[in-house]
PDB file of N, CA and C in Angstrom:
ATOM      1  N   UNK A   1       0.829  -1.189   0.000  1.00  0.00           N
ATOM      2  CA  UNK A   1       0.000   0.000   0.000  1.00  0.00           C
ATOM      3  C   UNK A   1       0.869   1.247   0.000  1.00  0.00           C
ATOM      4  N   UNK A   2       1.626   1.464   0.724  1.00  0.00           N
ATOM      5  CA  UNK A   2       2.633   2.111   0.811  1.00  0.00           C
ATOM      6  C   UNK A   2       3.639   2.542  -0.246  1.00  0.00           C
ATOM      7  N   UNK A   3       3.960   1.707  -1.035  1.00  0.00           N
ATOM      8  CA  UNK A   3       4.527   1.712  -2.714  1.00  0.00           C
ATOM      9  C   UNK A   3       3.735   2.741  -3.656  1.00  0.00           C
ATOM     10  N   UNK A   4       2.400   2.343  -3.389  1.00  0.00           N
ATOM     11  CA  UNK A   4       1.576   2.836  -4.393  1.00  0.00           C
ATOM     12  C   UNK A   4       1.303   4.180  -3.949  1.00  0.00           C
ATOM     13  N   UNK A   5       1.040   4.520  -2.255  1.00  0.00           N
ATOM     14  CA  UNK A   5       1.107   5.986  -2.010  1.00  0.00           C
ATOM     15  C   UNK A   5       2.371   6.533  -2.220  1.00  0.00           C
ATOM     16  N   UNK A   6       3.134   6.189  -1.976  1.00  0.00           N
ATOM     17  CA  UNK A   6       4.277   7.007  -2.531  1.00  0.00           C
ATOM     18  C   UNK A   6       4.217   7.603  -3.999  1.00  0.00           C
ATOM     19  N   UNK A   7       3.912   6.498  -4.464  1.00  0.00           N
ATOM     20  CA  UNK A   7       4.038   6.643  -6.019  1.00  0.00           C
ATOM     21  C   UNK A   7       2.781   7.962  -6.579  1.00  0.00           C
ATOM     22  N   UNK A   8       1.375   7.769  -6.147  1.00  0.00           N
ATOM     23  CA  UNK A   8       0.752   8.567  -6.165  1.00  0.00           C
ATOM     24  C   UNK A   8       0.943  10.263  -5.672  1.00  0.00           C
ATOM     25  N   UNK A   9       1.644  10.093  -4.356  1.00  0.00           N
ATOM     26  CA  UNK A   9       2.024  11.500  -3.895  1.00  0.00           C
ATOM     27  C   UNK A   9       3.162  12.424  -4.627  1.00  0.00           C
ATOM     28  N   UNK A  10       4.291  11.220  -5.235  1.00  0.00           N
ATOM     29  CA  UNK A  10       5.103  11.656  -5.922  1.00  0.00           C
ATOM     30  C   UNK A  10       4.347  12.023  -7.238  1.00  0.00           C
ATOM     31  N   UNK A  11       3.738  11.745  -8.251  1.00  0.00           N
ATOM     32  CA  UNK A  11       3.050  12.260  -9.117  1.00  0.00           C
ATOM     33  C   UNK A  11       2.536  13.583  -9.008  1.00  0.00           C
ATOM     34  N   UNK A  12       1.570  13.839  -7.897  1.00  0.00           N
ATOM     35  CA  UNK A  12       0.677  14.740  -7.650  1.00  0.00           C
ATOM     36  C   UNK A  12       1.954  15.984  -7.411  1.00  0.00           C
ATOM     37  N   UNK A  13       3.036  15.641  -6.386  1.00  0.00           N
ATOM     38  CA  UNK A  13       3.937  16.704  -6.217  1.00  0.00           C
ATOM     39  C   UNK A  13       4.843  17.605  -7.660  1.00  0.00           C
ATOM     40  N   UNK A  14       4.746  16.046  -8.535  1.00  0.00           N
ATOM     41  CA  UNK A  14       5.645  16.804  -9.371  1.00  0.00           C
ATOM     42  C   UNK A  14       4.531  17.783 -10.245  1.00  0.00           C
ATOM     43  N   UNK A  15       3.333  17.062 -10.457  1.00  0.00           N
ATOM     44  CA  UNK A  15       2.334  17.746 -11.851  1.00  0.00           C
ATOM     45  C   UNK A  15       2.102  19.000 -10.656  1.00  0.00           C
ATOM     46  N   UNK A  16       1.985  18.986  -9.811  1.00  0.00           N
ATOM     47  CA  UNK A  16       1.358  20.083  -8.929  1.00  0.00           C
ATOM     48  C   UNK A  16       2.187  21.087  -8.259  1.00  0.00           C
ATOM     49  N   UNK A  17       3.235  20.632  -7.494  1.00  0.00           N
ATOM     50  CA  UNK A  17       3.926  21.406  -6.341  1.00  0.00           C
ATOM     51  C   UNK A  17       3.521  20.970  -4.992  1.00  0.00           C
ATOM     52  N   UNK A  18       3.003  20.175  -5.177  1.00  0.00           N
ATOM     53  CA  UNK A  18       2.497  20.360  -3.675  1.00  0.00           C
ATOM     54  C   UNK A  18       1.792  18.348  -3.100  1.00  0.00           C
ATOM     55  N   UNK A  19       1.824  18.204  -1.981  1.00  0.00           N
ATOM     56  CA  UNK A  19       1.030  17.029  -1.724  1.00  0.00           C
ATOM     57  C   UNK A  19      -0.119  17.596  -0.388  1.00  0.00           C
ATOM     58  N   UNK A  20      -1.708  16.561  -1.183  1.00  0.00           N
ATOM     59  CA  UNK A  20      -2.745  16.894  -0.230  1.00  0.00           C
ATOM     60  C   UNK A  20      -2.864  15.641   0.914  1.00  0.00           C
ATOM     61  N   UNK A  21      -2.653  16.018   1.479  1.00  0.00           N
ATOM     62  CA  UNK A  21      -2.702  15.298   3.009  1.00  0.00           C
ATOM     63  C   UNK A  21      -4.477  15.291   3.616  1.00  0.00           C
ATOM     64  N   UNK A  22      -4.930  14.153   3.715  1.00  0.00           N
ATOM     65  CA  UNK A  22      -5.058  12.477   3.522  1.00  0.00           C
ATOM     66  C   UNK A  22      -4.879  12.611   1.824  1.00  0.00           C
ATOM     67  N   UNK A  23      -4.696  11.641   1.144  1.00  0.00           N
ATOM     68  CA  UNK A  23      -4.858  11.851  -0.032  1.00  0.00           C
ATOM     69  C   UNK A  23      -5.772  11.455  -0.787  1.00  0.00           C
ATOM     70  N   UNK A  24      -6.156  12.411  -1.516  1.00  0.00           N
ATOM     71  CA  UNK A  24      -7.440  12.459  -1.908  1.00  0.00           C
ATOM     72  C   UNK A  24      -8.360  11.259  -2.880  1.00  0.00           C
ATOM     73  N   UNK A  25      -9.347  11.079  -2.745  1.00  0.00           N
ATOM     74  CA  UNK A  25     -10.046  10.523  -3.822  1.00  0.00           C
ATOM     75  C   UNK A  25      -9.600  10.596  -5.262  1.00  0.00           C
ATOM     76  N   UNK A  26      -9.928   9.337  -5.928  1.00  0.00           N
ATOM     77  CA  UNK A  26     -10.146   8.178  -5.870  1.00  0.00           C
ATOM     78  C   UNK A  26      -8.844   7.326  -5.205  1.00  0.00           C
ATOM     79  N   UNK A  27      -7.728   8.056  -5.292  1.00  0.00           N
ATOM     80  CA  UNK A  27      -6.804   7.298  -4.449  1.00  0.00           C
ATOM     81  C   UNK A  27      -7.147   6.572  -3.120  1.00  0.00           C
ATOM     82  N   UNK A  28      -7.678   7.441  -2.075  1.00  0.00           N
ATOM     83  CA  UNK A  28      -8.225   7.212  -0.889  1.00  0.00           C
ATOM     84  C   UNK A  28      -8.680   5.735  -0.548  1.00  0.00           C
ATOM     85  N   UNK A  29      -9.710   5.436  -1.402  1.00  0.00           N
ATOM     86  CA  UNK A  29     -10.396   4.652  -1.640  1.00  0.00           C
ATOM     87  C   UNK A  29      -9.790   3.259  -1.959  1.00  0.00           C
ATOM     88  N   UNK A  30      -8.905   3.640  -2.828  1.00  0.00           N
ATOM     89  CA  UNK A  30      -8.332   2.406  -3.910  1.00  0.00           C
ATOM     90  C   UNK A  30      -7.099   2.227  -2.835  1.00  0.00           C
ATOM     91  N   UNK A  31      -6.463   2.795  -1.940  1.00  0.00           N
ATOM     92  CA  UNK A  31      -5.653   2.647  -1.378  1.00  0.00           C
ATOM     93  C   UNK A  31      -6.052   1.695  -0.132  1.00  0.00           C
ATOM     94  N   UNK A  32      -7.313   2.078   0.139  1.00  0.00           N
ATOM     95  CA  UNK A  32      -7.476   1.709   1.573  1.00  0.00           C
ATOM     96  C   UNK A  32      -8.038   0.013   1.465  1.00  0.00           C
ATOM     97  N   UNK A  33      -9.153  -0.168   0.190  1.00  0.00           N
ATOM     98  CA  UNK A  33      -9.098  -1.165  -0.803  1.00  0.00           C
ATOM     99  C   UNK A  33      -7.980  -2.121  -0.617  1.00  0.00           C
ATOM    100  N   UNK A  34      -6.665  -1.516  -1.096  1.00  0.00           N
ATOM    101  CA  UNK A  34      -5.532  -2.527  -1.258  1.00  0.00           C
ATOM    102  C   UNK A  34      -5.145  -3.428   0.143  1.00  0.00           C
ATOM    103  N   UNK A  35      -5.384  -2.053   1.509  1.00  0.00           N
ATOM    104  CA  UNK A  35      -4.574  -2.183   2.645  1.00  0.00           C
ATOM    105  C   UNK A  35      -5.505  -3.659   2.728  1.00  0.00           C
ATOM    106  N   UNK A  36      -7.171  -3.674   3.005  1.00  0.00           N
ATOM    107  CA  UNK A  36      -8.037  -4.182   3.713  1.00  0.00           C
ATOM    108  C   UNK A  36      -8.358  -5.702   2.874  1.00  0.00           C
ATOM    109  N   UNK A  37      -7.114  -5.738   1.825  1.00  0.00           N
ATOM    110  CA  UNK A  37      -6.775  -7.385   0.675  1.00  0.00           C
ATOM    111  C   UNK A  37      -8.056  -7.199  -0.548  1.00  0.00           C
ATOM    112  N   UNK A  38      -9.011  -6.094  -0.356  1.00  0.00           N
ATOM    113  CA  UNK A  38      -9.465  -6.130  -1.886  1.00  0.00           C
ATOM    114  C   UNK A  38      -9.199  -5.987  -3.089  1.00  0.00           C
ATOM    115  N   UNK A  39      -8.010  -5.504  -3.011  1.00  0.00           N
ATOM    116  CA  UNK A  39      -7.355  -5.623  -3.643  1.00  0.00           C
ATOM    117  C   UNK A  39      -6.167  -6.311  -4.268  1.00  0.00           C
ATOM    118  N   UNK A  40      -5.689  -6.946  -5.119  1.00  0.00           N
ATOM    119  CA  UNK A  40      -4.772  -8.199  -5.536  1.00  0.00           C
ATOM    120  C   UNK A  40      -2.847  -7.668  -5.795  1.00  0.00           C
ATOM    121  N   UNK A  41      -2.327  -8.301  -5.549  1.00  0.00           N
ATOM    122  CA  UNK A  41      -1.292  -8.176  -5.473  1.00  0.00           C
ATOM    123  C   UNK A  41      -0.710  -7.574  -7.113  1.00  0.00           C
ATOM    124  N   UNK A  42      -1.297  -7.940  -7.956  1.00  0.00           N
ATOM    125  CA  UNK A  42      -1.491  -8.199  -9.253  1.00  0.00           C
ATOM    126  C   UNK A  42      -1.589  -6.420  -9.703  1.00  0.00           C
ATOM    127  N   UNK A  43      -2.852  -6.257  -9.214  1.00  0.00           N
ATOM    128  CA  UNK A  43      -3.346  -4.831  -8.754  1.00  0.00           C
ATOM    129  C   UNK A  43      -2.018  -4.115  -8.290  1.00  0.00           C
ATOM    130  N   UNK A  44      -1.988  -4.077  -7.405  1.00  0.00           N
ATOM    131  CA  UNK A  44      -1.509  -3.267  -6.654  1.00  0.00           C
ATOM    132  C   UNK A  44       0.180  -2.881  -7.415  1.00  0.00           C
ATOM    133  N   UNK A  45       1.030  -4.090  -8.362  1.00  0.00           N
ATOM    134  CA  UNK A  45       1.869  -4.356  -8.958  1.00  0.00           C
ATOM    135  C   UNK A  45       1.798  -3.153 -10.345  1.00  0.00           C
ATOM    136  N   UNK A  46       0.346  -3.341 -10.909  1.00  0.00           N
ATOM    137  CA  UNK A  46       0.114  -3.045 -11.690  1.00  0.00           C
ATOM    138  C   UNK A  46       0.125  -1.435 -11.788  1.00  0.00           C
ATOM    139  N   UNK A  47      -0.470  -0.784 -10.567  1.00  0.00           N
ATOM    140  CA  UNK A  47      -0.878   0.334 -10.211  1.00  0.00           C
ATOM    141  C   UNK A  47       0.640   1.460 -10.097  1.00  0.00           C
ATOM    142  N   UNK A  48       1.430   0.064  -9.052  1.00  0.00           N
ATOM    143  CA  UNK A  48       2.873   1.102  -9.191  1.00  0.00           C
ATOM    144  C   UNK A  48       4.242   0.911  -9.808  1.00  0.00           C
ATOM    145  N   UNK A  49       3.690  -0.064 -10.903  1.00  0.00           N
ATOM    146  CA  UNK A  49       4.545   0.452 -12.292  1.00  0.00           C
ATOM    147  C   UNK A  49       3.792   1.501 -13.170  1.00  0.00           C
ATOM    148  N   UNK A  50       2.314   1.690 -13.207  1.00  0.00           N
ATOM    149  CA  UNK A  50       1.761   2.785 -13.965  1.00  0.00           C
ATOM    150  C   UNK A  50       2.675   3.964 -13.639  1.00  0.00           C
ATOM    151  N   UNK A  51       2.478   3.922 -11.812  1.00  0.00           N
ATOM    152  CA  UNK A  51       3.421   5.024 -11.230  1.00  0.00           C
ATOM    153  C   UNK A  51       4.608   5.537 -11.534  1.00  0.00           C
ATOM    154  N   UNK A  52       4.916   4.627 -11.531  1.00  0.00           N
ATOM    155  CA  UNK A  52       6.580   4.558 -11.329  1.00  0.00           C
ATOM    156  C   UNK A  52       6.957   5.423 -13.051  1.00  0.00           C
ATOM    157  N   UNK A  53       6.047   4.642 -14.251  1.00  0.00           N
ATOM    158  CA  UNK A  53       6.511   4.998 -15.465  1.00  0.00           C
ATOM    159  C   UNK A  53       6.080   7.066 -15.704  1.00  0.00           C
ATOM    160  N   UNK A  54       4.942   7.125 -15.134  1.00  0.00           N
ATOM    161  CA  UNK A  54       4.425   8.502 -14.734  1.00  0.00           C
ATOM    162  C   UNK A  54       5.412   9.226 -14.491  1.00  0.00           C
ATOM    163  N   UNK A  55       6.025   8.676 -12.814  1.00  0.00           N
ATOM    164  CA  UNK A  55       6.836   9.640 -12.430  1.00  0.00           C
ATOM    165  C   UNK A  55       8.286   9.969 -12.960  1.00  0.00           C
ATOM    166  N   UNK A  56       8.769   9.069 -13.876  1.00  0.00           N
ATOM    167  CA  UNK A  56       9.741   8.959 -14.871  1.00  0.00           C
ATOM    168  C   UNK A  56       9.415   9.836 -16.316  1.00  0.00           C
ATOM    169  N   UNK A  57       8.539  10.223 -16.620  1.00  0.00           N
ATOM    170  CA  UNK A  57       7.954  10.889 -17.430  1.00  0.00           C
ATOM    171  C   UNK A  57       8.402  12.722 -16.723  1.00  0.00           C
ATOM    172  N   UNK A  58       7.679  12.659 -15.573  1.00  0.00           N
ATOM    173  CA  UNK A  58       7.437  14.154 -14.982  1.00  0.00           C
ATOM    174  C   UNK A  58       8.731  14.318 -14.747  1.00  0.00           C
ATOM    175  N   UNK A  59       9.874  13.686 -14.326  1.00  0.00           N
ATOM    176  CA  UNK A  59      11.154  13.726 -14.045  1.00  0.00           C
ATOM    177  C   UNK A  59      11.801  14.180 -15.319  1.00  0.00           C
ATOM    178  N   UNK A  60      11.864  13.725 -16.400  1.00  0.00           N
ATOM    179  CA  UNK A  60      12.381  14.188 -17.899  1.00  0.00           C
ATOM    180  C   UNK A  60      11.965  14.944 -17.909  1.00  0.00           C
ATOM    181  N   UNK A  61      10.472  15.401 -17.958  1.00  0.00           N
ATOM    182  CA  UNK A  61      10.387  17.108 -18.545  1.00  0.00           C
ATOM    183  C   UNK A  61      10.624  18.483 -16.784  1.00  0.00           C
ATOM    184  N   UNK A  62      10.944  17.489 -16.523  1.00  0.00           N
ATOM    185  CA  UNK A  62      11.668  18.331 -15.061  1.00  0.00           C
ATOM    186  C   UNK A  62      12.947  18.794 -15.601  1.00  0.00           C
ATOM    187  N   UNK A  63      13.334  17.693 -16.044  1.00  0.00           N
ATOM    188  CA  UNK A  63      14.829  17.927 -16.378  1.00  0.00           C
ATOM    189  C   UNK A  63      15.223  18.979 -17.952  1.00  0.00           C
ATOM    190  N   UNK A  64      14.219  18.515 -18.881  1.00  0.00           N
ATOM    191  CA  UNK A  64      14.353  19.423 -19.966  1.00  0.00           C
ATOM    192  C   UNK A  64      14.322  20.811 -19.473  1.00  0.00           C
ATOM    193  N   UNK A  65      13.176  20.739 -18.863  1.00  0.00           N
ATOM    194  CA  UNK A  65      12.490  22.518 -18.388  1.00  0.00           C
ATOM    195  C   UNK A  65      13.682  23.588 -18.102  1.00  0.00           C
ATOM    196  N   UNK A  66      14.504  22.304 -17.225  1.00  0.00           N
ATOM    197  CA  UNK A  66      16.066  23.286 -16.482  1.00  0.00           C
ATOM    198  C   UNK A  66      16.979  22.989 -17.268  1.00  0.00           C
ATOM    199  N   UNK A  67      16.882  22.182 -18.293  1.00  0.00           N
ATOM    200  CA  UNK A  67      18.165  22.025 -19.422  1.00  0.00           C
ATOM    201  C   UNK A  67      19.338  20.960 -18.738  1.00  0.00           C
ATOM    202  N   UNK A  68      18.780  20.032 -17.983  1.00  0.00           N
ATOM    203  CA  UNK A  68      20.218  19.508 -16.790  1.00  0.00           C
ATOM    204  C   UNK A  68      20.073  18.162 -18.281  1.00  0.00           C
ATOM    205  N   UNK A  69      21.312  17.292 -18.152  1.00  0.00           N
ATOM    206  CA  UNK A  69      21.498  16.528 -18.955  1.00  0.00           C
ATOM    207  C   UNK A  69      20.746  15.092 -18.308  1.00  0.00           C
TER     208      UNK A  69
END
């Protein structure tokens, strides 16, 4: 569960500036989902490589924006 909030907060910080504390819907939900096993491992796998590729995305045009190599 924890993987995937990270992954979510890190998203939101980079597209945004900022992280909302609890975090918000639909995350909320889908998170708490995962904690309470309704969610599948499969899931949850799935959710934070979406992440992970996201936040690898926002990171490059982080990096273009400032010109760093």
């Amino acid at each position: 569960m924890h993987m995937v909030r990270l992954g979510v907060q890190g998203v939101e910080l980079l597209e945004t500036g900022r992280i909302t504390l609890p975090v918000p819907e639909p995350w909320l939900g889908w998170l708490r989902d995962l904690r309470q096993g309704k969610k599948t491992r499969e899931e949850a796998l799935e959710a934070a490589e979406s992440l992970e590729r996201r936040l690898g995305e926002l990171v490059r045009a982080y990096l273009r924006a400032w010109k760093m190599p």
